[in-house]
C-alpha atoms as a PDB file:
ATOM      1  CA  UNK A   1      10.630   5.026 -12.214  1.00  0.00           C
ATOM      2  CA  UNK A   2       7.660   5.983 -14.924  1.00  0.00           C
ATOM      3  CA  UNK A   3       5.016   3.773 -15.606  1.00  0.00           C
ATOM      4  CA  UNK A   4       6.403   2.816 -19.099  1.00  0.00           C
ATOM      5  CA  UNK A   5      10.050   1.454 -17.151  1.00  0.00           C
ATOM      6  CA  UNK A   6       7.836  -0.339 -14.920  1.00  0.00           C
ATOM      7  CA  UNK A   7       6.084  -2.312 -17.081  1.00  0.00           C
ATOM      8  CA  UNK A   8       9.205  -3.751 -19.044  1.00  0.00           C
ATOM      9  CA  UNK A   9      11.473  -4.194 -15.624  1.00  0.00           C
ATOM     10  CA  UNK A  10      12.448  -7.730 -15.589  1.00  0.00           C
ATOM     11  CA  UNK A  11      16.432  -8.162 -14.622  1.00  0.00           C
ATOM     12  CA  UNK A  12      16.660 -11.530 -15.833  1.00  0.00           C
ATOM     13  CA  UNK A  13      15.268 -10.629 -19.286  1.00  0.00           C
ATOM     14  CA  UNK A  14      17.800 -11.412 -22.102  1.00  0.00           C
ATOM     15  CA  UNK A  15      15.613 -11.278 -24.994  1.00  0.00           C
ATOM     16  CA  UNK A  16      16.607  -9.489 -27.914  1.00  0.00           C
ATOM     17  CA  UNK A  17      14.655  -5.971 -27.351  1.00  0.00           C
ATOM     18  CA  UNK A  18      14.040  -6.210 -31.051  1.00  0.00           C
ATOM     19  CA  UNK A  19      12.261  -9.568 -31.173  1.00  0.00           C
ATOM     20  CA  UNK A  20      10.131  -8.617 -28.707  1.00  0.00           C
ATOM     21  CA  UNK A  21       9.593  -4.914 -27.380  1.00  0.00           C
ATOM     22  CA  UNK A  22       6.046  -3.221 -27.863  1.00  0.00           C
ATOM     23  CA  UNK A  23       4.888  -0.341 -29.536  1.00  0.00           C
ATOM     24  CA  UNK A  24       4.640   1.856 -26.586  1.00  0.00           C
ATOM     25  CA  UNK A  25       8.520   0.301 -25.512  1.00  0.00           C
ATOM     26  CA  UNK A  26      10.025   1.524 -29.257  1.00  0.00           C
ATOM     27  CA  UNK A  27       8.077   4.562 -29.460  1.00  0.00           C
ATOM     28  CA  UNK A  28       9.710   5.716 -25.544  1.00  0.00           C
ATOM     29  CA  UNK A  29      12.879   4.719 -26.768  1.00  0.00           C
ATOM     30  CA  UNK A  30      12.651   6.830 -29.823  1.00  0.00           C
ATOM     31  CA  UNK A  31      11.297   9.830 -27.714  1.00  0.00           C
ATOM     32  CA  UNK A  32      14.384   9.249 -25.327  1.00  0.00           C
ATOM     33  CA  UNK A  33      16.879   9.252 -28.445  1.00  0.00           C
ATOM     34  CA  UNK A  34      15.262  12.477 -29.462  1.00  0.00           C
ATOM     35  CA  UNK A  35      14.698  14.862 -26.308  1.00  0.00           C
ATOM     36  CA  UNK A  36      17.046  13.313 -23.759  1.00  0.00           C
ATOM     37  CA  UNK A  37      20.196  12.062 -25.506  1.00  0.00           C
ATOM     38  CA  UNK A  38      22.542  11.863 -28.508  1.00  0.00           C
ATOM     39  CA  UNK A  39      22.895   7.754 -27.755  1.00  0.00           C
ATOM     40  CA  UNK A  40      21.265   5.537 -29.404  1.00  0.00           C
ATOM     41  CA  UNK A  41      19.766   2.847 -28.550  1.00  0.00           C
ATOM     42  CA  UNK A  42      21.284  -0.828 -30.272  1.00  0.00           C
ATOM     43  CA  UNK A  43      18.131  -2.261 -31.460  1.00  0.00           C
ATOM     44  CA  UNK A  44      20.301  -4.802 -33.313  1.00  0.00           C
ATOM     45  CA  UNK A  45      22.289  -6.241 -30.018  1.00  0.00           C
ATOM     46  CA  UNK A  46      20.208  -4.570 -27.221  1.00  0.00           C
ATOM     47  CA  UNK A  47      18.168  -6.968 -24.552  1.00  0.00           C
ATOM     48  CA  UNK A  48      15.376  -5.970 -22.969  1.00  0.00           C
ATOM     49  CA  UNK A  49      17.286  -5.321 -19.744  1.00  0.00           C
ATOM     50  CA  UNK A  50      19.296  -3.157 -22.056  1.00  0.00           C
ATOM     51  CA  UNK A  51      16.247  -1.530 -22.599  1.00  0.00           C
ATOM     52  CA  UNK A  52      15.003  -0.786 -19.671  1.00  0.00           C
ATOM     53  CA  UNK A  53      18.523   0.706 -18.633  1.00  0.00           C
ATOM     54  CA  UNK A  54      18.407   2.841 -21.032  1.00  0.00           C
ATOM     55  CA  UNK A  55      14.626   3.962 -20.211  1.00  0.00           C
ATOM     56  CA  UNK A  56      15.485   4.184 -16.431  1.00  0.00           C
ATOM     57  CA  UNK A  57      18.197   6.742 -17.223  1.00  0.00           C
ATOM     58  CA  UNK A  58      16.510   8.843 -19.715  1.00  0.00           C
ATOM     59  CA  UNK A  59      13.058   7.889 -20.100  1.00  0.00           C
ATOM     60  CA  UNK A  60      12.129  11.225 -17.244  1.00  0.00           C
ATOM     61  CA  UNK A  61      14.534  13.875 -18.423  1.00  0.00           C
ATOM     62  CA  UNK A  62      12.776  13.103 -22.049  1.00  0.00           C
ATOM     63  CA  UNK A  63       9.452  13.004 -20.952  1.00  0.00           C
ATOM     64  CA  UNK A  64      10.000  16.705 -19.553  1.00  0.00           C
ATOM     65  CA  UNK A  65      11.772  17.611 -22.935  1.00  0.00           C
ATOM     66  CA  UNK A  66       9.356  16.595 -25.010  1.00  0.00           C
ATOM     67  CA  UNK A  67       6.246  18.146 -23.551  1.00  0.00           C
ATOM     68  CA  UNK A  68       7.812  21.429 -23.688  1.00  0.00           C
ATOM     69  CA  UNK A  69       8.525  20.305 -27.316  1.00  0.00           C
ATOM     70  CA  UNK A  70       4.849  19.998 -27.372  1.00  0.00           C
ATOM     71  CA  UNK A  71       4.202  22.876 -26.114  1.00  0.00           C
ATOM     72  CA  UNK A  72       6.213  25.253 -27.806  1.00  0.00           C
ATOM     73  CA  UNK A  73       5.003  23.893 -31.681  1.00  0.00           C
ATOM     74  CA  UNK A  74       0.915  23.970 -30.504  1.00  0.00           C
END
């Protein structure tokens, strides 16, 4: 689990991810929705346990994507 998943991990949170995610939280999400998957995630419905699903299952495979992203414009 990456150190971003860990800090949100809470299975009893129910709060709207929208209401009450962080910077760093929406700005993972966004690099998992762009290097890791053609899902989105639903800011409008999502919890934060939604969330962190989401992060657990593609938050790595993105991470990986997007430095070589990085890499290959620099």
């Amino acid at each position: 689990m990456s150190g971003l998943s860990r800090y949100i991990y809470d299975l009893s949170d129910k709060r709207l991810a929208k209401d009450v995610a962080t910077d760093k939280q929406k700005w993972a999400v966004e690099i998992c929705e762009q290097h890791a998957t053609d899902k989105k995630f639903d800011w409008e419905h999502g919890t934060m346990l939604d969330m962190q699903k989401f992060l657990d299952k593609y938050f790595e495979i993105a991470k990986e994507n997007y430095d070589r992203f990085l890499l290959d414009v620099f």
